[in-house]
N, C-alpha and C. Protein backbone atom coordinates (compact mmCIF):
# COMPACT_ATOMS: atom_id res chain seq x y z
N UNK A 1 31.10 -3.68 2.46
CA UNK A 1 31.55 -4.48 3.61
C UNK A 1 32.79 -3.84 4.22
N UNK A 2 33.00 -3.78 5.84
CA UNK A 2 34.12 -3.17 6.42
C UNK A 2 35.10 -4.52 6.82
N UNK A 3 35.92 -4.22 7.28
CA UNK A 3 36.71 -4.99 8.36
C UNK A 3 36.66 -4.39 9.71
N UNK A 4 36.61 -5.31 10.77
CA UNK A 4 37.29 -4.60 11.83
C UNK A 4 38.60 -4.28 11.99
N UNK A 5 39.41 -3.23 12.26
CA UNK A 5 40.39 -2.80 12.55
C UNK A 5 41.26 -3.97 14.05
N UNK A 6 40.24 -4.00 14.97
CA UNK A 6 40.78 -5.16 15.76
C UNK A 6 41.20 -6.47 15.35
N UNK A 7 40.05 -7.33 15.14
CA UNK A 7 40.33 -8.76 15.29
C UNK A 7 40.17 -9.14 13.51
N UNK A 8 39.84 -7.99 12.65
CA UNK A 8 39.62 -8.18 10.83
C UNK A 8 38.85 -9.27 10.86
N UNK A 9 37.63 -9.07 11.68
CA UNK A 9 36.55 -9.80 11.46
C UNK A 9 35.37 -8.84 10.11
N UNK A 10 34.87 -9.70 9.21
CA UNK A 10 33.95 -8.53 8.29
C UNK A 10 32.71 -8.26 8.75
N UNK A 11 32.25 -7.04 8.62
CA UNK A 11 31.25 -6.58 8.62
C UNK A 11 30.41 -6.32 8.05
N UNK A 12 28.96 -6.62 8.04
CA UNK A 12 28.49 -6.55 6.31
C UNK A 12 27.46 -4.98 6.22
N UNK A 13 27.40 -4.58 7.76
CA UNK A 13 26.41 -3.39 7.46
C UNK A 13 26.53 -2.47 8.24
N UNK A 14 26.55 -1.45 8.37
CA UNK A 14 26.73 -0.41 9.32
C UNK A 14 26.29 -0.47 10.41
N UNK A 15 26.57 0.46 11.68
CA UNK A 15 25.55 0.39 12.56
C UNK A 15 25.03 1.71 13.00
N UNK A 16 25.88 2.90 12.27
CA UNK A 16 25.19 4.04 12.71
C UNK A 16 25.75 4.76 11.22
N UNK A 17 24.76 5.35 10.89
CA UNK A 17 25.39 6.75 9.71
C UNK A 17 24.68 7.80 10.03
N UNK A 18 25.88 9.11 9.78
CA UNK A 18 25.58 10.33 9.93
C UNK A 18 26.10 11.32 8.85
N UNK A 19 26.14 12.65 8.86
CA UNK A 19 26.67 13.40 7.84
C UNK A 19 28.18 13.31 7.79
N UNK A 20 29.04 13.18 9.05
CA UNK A 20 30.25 12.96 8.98
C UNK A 20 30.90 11.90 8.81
N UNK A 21 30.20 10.82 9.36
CA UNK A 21 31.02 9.12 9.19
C UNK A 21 30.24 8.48 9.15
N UNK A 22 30.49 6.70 8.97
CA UNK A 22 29.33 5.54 9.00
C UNK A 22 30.65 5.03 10.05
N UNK A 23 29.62 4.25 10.80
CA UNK A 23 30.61 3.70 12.47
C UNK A 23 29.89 2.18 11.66
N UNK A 24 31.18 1.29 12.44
CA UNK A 24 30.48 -0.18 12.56
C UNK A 24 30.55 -0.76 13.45
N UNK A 25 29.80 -1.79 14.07
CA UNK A 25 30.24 -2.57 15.18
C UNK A 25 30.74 -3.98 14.77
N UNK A 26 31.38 -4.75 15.19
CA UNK A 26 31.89 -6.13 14.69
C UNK A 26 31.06 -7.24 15.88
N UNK A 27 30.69 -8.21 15.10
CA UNK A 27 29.95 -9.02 15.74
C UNK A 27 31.12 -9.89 16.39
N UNK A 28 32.27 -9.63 16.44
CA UNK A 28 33.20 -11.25 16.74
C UNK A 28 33.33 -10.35 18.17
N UNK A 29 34.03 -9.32 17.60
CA UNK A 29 34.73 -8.42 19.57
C UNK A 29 33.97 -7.07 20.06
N UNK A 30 33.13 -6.93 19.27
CA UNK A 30 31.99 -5.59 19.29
C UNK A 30 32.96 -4.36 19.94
N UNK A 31 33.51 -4.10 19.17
CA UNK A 31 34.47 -2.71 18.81
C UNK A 31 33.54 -1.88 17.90
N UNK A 32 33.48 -1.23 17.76
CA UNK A 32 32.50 0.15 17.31
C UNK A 32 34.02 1.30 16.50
N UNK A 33 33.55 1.20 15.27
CA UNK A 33 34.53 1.95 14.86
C UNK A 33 34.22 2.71 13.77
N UNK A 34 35.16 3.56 13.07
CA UNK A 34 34.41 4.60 12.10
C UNK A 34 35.21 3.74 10.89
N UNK A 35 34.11 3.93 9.66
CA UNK A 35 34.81 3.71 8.28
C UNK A 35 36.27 4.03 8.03
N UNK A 36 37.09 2.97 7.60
CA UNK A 36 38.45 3.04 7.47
C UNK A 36 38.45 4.61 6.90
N UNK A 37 37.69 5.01 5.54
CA UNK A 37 37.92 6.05 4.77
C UNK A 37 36.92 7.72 5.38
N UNK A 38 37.18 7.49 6.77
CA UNK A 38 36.66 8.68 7.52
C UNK A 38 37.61 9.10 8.78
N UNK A 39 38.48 8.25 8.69
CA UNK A 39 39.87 8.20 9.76
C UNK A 39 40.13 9.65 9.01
N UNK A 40 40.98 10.26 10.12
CA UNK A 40 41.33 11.70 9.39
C UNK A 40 42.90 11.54 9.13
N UNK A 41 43.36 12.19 8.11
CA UNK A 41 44.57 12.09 7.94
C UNK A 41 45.65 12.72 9.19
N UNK A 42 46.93 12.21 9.12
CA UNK A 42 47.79 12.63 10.07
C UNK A 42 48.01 14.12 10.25
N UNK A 43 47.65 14.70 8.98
CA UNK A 43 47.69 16.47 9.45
C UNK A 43 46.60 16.99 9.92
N UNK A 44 45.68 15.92 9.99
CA UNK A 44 44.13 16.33 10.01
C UNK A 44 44.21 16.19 11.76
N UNK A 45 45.14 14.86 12.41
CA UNK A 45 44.94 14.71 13.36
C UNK A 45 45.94 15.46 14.27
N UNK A 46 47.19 15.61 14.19
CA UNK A 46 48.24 16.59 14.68
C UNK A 46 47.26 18.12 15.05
N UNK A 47 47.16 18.86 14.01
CA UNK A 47 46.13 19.56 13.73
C UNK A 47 45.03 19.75 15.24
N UNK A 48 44.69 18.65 15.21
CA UNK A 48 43.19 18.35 16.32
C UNK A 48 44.12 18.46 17.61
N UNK A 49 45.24 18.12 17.64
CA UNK A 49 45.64 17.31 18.94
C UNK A 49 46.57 18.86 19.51
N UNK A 50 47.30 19.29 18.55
CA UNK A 50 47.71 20.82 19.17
C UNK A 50 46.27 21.81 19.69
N UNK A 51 44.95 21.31 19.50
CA UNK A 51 43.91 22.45 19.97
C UNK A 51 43.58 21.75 21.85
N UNK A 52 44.27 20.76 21.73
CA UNK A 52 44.07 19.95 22.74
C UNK A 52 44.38 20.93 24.17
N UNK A 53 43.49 20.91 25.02
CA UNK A 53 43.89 21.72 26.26
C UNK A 53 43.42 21.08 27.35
N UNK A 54 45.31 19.95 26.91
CA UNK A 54 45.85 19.18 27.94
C UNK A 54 46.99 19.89 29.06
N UNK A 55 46.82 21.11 29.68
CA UNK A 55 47.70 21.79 30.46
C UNK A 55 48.14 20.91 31.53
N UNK A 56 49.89 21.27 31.50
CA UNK A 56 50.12 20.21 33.16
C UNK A 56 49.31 21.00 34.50
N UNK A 57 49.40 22.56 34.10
CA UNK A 57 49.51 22.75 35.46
C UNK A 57 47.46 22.79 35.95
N UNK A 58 46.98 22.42 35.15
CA UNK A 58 45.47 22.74 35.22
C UNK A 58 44.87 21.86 36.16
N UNK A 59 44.64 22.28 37.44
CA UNK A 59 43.73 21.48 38.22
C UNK A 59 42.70 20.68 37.91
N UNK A 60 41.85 21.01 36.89
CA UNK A 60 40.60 20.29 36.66
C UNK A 60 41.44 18.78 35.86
N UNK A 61 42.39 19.07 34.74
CA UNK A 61 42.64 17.72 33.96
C UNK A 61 43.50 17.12 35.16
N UNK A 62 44.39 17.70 36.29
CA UNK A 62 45.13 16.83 36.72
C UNK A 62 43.83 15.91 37.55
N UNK A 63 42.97 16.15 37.90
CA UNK A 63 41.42 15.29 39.01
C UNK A 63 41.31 14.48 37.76
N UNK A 64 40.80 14.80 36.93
CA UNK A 64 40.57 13.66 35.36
C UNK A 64 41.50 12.64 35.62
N UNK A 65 42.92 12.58 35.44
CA UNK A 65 43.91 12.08 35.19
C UNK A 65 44.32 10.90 36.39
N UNK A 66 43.79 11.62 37.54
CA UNK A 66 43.89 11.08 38.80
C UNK A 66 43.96 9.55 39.26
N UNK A 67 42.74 8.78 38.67
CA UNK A 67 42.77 7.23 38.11
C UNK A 67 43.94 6.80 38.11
N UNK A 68 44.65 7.08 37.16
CA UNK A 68 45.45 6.63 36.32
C UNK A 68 47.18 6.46 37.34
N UNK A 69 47.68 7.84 37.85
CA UNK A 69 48.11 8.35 38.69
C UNK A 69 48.16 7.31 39.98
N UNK A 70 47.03 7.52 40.89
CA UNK A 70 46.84 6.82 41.55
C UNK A 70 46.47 5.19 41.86
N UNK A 71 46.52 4.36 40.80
CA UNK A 71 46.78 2.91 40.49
C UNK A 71 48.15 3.01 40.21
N UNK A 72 48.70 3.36 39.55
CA UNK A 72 50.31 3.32 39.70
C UNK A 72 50.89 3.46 40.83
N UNK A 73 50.71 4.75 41.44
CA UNK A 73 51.08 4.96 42.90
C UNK A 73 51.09 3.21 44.07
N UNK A 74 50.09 3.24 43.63
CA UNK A 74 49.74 1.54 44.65
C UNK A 74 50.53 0.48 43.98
N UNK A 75 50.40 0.34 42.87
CA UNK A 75 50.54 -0.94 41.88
C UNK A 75 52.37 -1.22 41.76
N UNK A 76 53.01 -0.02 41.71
CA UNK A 76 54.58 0.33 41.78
C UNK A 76 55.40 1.30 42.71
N UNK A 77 56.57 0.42 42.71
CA UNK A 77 57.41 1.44 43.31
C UNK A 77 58.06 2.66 42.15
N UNK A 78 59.12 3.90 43.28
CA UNK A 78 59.52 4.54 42.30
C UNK A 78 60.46 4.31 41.72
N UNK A 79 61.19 2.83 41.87
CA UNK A 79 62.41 2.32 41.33
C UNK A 79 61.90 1.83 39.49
N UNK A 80 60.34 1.78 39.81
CA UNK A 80 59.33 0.61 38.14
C UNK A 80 59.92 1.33 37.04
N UNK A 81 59.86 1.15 36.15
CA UNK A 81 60.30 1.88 34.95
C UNK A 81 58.46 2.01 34.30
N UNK A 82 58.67 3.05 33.66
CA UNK A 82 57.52 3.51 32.99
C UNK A 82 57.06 3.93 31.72
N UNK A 83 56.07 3.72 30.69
CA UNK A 83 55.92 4.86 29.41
C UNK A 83 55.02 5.23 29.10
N UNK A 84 54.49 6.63 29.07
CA UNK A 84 53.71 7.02 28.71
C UNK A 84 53.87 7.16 27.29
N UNK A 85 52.75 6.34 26.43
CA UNK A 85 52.11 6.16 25.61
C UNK A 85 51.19 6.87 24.49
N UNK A 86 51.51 7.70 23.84
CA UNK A 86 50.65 8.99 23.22
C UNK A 86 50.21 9.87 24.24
N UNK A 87 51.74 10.61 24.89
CA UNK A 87 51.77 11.72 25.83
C UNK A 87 50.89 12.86 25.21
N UNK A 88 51.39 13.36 24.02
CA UNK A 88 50.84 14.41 23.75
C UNK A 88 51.06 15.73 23.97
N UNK A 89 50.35 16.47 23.44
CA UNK A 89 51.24 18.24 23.98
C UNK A 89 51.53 18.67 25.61
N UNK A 90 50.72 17.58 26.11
CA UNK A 90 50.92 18.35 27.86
C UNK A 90 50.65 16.77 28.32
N UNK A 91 51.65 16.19 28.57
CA UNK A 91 51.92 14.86 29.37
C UNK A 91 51.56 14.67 30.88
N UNK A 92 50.22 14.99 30.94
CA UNK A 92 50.05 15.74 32.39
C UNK A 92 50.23 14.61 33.73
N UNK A 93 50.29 13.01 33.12
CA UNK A 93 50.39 11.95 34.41
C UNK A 93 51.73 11.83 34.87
N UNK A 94 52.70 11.97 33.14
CA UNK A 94 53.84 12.13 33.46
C UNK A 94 54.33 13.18 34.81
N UNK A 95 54.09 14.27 34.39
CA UNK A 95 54.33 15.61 34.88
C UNK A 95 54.13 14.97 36.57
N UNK A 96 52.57 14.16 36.71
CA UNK A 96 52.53 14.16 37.99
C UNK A 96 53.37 12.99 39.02
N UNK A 97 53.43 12.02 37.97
CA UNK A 97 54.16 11.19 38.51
C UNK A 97 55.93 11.36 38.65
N UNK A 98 56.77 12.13 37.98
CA UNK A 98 57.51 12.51 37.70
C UNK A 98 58.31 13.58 39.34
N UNK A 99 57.11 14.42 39.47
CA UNK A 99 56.87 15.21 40.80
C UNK A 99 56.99 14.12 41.83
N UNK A 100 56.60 13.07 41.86
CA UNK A 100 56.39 12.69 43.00
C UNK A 100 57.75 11.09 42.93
N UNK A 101 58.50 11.24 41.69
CA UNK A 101 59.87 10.80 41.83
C UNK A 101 59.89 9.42 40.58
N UNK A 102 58.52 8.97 40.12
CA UNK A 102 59.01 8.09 39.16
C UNK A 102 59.35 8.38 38.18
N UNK A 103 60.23 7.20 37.70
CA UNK A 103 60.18 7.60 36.08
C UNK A 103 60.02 7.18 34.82
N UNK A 104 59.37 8.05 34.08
CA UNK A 104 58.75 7.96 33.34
C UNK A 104 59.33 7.71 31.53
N UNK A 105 59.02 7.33 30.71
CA UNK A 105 59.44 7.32 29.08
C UNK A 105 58.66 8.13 28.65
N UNK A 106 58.43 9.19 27.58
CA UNK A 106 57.60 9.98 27.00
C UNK A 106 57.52 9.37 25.92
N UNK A 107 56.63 8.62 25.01
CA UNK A 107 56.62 8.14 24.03
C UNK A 107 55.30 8.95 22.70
N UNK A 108 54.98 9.44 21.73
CA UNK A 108 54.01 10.40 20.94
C UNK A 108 54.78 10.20 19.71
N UNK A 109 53.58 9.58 18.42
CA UNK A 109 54.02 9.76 17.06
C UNK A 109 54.46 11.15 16.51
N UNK A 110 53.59 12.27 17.15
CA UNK A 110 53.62 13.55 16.77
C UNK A 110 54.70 14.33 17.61
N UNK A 111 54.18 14.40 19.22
CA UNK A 111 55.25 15.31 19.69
C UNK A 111 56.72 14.72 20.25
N UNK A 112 56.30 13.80 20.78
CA UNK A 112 57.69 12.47 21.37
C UNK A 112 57.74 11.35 20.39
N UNK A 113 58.58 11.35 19.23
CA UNK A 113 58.45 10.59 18.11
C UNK A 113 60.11 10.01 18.63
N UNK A 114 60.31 9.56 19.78
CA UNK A 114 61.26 8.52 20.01
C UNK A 114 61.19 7.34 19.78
N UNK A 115 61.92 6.62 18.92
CA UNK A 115 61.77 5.45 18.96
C UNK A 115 62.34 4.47 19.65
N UNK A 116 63.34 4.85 20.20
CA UNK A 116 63.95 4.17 20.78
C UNK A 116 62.95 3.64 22.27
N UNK A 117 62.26 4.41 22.33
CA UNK A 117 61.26 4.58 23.35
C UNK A 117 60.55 3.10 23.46
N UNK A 118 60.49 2.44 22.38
CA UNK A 118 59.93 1.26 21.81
C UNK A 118 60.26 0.06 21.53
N UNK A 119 61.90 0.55 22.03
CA UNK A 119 63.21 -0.78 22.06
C UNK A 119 63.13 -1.44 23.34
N UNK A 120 62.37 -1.26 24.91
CA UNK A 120 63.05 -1.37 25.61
C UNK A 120 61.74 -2.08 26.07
N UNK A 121 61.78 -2.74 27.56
CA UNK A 121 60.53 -2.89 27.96
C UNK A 121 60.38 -2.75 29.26
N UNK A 122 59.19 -2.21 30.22
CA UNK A 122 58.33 -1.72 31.07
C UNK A 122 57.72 -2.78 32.25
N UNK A 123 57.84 -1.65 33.42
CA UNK A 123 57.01 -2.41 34.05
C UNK A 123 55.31 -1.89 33.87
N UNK A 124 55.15 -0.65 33.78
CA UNK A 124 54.07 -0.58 33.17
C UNK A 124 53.83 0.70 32.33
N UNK A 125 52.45 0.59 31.59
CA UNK A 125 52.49 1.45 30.52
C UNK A 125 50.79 2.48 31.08
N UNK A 126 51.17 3.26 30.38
CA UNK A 126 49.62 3.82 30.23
C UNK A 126 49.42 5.23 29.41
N UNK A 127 47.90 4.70 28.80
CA UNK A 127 47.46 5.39 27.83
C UNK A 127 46.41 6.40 28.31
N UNK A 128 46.85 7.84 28.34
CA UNK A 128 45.44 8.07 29.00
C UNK A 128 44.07 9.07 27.78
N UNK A 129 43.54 8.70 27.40
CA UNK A 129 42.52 9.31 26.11
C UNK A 129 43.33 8.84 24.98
N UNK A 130 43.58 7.98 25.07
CA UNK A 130 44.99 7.52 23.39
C UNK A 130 44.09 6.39 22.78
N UNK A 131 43.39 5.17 23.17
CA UNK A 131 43.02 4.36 22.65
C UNK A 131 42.29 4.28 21.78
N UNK A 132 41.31 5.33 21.64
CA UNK A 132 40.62 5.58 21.24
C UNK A 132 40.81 6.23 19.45
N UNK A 133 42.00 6.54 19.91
CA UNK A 133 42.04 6.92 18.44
C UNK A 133 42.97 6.43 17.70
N UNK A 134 43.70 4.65 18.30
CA UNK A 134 43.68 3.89 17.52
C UNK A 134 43.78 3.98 15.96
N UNK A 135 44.41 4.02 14.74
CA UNK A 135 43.70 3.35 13.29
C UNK A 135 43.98 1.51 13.31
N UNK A 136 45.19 1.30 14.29
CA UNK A 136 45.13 -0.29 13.88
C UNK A 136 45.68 -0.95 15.19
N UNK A 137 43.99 -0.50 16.05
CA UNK A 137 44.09 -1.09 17.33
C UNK A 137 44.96 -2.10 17.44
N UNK A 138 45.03 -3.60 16.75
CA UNK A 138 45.69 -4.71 16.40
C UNK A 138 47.06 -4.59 16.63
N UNK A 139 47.44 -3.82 15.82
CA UNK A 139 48.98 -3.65 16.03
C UNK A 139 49.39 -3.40 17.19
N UNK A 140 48.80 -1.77 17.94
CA UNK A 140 49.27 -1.20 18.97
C UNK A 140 49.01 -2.02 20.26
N UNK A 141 47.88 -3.03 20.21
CA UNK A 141 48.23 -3.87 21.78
C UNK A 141 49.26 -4.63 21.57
N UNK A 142 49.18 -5.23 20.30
CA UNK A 142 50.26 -6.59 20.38
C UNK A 142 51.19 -5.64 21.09
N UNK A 143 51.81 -4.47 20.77
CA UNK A 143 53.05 -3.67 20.85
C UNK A 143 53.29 -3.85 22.34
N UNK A 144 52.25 -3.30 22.83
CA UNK A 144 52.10 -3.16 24.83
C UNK A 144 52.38 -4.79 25.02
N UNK A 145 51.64 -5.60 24.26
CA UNK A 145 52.25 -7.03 25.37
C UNK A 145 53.88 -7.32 24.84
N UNK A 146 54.40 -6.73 24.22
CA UNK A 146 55.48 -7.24 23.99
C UNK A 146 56.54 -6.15 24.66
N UNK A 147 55.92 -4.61 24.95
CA UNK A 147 56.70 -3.90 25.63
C UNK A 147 56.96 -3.98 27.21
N UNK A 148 55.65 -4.66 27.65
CA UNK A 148 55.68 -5.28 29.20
C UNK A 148 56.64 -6.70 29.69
N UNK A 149 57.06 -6.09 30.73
CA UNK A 149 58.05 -7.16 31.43
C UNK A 149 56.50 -7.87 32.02
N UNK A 150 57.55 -9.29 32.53
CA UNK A 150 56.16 -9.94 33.07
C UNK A 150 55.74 -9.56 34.58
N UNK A 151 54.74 -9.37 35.60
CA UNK A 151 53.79 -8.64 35.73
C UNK A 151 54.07 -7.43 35.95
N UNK A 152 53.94 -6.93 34.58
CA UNK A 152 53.06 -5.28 34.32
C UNK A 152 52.29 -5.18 34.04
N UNK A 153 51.69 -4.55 34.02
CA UNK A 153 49.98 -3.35 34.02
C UNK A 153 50.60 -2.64 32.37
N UNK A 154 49.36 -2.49 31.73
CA UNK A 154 48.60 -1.76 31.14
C UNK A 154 47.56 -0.63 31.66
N UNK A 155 47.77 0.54 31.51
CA UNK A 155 47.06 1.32 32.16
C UNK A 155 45.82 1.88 30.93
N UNK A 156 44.63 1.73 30.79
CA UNK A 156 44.47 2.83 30.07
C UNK A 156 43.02 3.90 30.11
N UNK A 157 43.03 4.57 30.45
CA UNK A 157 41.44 5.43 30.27
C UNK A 157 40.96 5.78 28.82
N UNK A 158 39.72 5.56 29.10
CA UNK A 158 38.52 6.18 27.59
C UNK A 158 37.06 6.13 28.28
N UNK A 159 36.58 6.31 27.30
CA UNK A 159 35.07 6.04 27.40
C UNK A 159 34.41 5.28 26.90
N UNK A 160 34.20 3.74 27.78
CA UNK A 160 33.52 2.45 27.55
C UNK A 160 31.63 3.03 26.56
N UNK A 161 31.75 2.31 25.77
CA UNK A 161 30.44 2.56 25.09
C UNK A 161 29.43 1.16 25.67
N UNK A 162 28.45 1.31 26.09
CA UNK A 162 27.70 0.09 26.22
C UNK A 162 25.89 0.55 25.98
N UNK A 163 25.44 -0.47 25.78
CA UNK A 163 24.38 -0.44 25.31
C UNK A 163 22.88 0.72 25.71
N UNK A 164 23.34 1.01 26.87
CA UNK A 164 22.53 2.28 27.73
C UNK A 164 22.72 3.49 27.22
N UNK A 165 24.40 3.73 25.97
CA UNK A 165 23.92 4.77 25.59
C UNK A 165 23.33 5.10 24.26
N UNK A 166 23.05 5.88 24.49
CA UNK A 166 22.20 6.71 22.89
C UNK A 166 23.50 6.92 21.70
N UNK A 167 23.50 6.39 21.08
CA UNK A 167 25.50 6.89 19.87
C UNK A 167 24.87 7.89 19.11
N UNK A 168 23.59 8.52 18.99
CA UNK A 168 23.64 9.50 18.00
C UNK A 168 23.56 10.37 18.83
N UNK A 169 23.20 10.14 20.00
CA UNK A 169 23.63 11.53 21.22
C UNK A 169 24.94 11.71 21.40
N UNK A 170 26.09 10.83 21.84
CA UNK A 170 26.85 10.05 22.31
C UNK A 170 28.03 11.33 21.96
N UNK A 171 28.32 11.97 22.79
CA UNK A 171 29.43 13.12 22.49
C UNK A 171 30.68 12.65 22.26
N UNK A 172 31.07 11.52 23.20
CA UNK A 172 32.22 11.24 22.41
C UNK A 172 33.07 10.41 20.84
N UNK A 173 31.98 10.32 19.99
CA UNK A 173 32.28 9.90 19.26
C UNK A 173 32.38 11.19 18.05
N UNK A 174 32.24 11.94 18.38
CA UNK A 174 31.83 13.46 17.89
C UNK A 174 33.55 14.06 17.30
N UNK A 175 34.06 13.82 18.05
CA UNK A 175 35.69 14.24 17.72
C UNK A 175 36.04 13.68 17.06
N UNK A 176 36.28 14.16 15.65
CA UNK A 176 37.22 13.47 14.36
C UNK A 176 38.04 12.60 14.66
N UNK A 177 39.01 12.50 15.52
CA UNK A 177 39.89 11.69 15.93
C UNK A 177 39.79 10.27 16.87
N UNK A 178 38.34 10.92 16.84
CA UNK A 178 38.14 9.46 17.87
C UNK A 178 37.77 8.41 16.64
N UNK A 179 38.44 7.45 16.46
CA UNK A 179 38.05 6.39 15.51
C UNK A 179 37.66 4.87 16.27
N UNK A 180 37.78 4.40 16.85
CA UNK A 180 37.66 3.48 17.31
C UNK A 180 37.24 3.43 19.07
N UNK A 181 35.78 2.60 19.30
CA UNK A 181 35.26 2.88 20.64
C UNK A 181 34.96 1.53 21.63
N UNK A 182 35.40 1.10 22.63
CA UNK A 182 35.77 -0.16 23.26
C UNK A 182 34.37 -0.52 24.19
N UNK A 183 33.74 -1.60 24.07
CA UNK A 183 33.04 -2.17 24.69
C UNK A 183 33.42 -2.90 25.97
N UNK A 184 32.94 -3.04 27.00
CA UNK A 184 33.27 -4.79 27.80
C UNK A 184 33.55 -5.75 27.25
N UNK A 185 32.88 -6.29 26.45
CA UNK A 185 33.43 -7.39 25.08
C UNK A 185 34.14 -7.51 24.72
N UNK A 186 34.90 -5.82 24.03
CA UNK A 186 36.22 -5.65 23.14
C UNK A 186 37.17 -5.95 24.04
N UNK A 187 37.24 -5.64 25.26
CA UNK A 187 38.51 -5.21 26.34
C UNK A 187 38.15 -6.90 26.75
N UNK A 188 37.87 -8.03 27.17
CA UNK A 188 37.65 -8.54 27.28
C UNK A 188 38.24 -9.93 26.29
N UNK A 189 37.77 -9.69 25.11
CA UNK A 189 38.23 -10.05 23.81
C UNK A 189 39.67 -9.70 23.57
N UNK A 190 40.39 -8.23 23.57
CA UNK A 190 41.98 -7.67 24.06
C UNK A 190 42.59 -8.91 24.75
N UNK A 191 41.89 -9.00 26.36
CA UNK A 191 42.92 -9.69 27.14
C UNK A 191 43.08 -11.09 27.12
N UNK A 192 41.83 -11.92 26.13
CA UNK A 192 42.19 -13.37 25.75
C UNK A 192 42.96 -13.37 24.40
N UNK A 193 42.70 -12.42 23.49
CA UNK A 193 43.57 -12.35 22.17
C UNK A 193 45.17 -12.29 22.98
N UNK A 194 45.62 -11.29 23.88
CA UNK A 194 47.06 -10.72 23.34
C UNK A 194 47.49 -11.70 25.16
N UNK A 195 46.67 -12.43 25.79
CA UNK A 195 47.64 -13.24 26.83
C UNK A 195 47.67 -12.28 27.81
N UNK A 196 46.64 -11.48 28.45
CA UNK A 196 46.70 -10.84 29.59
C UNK A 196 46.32 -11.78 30.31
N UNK A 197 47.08 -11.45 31.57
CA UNK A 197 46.31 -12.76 32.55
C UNK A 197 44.87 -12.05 33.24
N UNK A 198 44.71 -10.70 33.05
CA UNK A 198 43.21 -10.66 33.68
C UNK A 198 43.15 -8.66 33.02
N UNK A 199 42.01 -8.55 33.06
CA UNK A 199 41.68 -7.15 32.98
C UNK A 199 40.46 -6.46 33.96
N UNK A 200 40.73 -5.68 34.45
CA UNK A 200 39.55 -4.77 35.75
C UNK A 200 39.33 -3.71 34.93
N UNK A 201 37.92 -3.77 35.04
CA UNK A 201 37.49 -1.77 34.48
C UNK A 201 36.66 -1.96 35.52
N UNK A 202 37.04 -0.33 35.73
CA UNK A 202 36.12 0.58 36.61
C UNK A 202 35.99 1.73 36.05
N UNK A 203 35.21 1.86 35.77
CA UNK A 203 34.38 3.42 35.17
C UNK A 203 35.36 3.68 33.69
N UNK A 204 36.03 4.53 33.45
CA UNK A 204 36.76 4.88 32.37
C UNK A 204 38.33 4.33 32.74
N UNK A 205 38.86 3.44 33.54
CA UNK A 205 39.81 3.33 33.64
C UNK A 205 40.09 1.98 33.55
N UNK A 206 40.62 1.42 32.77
CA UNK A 206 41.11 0.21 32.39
C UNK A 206 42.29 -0.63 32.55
N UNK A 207 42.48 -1.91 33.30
CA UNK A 207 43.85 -2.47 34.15
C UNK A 207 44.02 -3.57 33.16
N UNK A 208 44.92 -4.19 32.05
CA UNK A 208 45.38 -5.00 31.70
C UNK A 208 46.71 -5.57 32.57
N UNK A 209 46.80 -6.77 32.79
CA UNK A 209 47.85 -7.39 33.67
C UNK A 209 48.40 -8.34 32.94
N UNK A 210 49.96 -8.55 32.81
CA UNK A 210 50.50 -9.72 32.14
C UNK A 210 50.94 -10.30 33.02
């Protein structure tokens, strides 16, 4: 039997096994996640995350990133205070938003291991490919509703899993580091658990509002 990592609802049976992991889904918030004991260790994941080719100056990730970028742009001025959230080796929204005058917090267990970063609170936050690799989803939202002033945004991009796709095709679950994978349900389930007053997805980009 698993737990979910979200809401520690139990699970009594798998929903996918392969040579590398057994994933489960939870019937309470249908979060899709990998066996606690297939999470990779922190050198395992540092490791993964330096092969990462997150370049600022790379045209193709800054269009990726763009979402994210551009809802802020609308949503705030450049006076908002900001944190990026498991920046990572190349903080590339920072970088862009930064250029264009806001500012930003760099916050990363691995490369921006500020803590102080975590004392203060935001008008908004955003995660961009971070959620996903989660070990105790639970913790890290409560964290965001308590790091948001009241109305801020939650920003975050991934890749919504829903029932149309194939998971043993499913490339993104393929990366060691991805441990944990968000449904409509889950994000949904997020914003009545932690007191968002509403959440919008559109495609891979996700709006929590307090």
């Amino acid at each position: 039997m698993a737990s979910c990592p979200l809401c520690h609802s139990n699970i009594d049976k798998p929903f996918y096994i392969n040579d590398n992991a057994t994933f489960y889904k939870c019937g309470v918030c249908s979060l899709l996640s990998k066996s606690a004991q297939d999470f990779p260790s922190l050198s395992e994941e540092k490791e993964r995350y330096l092969y990462h080719n997150n370049n600022p100056s790379d045209n193709g990730y800054q269009e990726f990133v763009s979402p994210i970028v551009k809802a802020i742009e609308r949503d705030f001025s450049k006076e908002s205070k900001g944190l990026d959230f498991g920046a990572g080796t190349g903080p590339v929204v920072s970088k862009l938003l930064s250029e264009k005058g806001f500012s930003v917090t760099l916050y990363d267990a691995f490369f921006y291991p500020n803590e102080a970063a975590l004392n203060t609170r935001y008008d908004y936050i955003f995660c961009c490919e971070v959620i996903e690799h989660f070990h105790s989803p639970n913790e890290e939202f409560s964290l965001f509703k308590k790091l948001l002033k009241p109305n801020g945004k939650l920003y975050c991009m991934t890749s919504i899993y829903d029932s149309s796709i194939n998971f043993e095709n499913w490339y993104y679950k393929n990366d060691v580091t991805h441990v944990v994978f968000y449904t409509e349900r889950t994000l949904n389930w997020i914003q009545k658990k932690f007191d968002y007053s509403s959440v919008e997805i559109k495609d891979r980009l996700i709006v929590f509002s307090t």
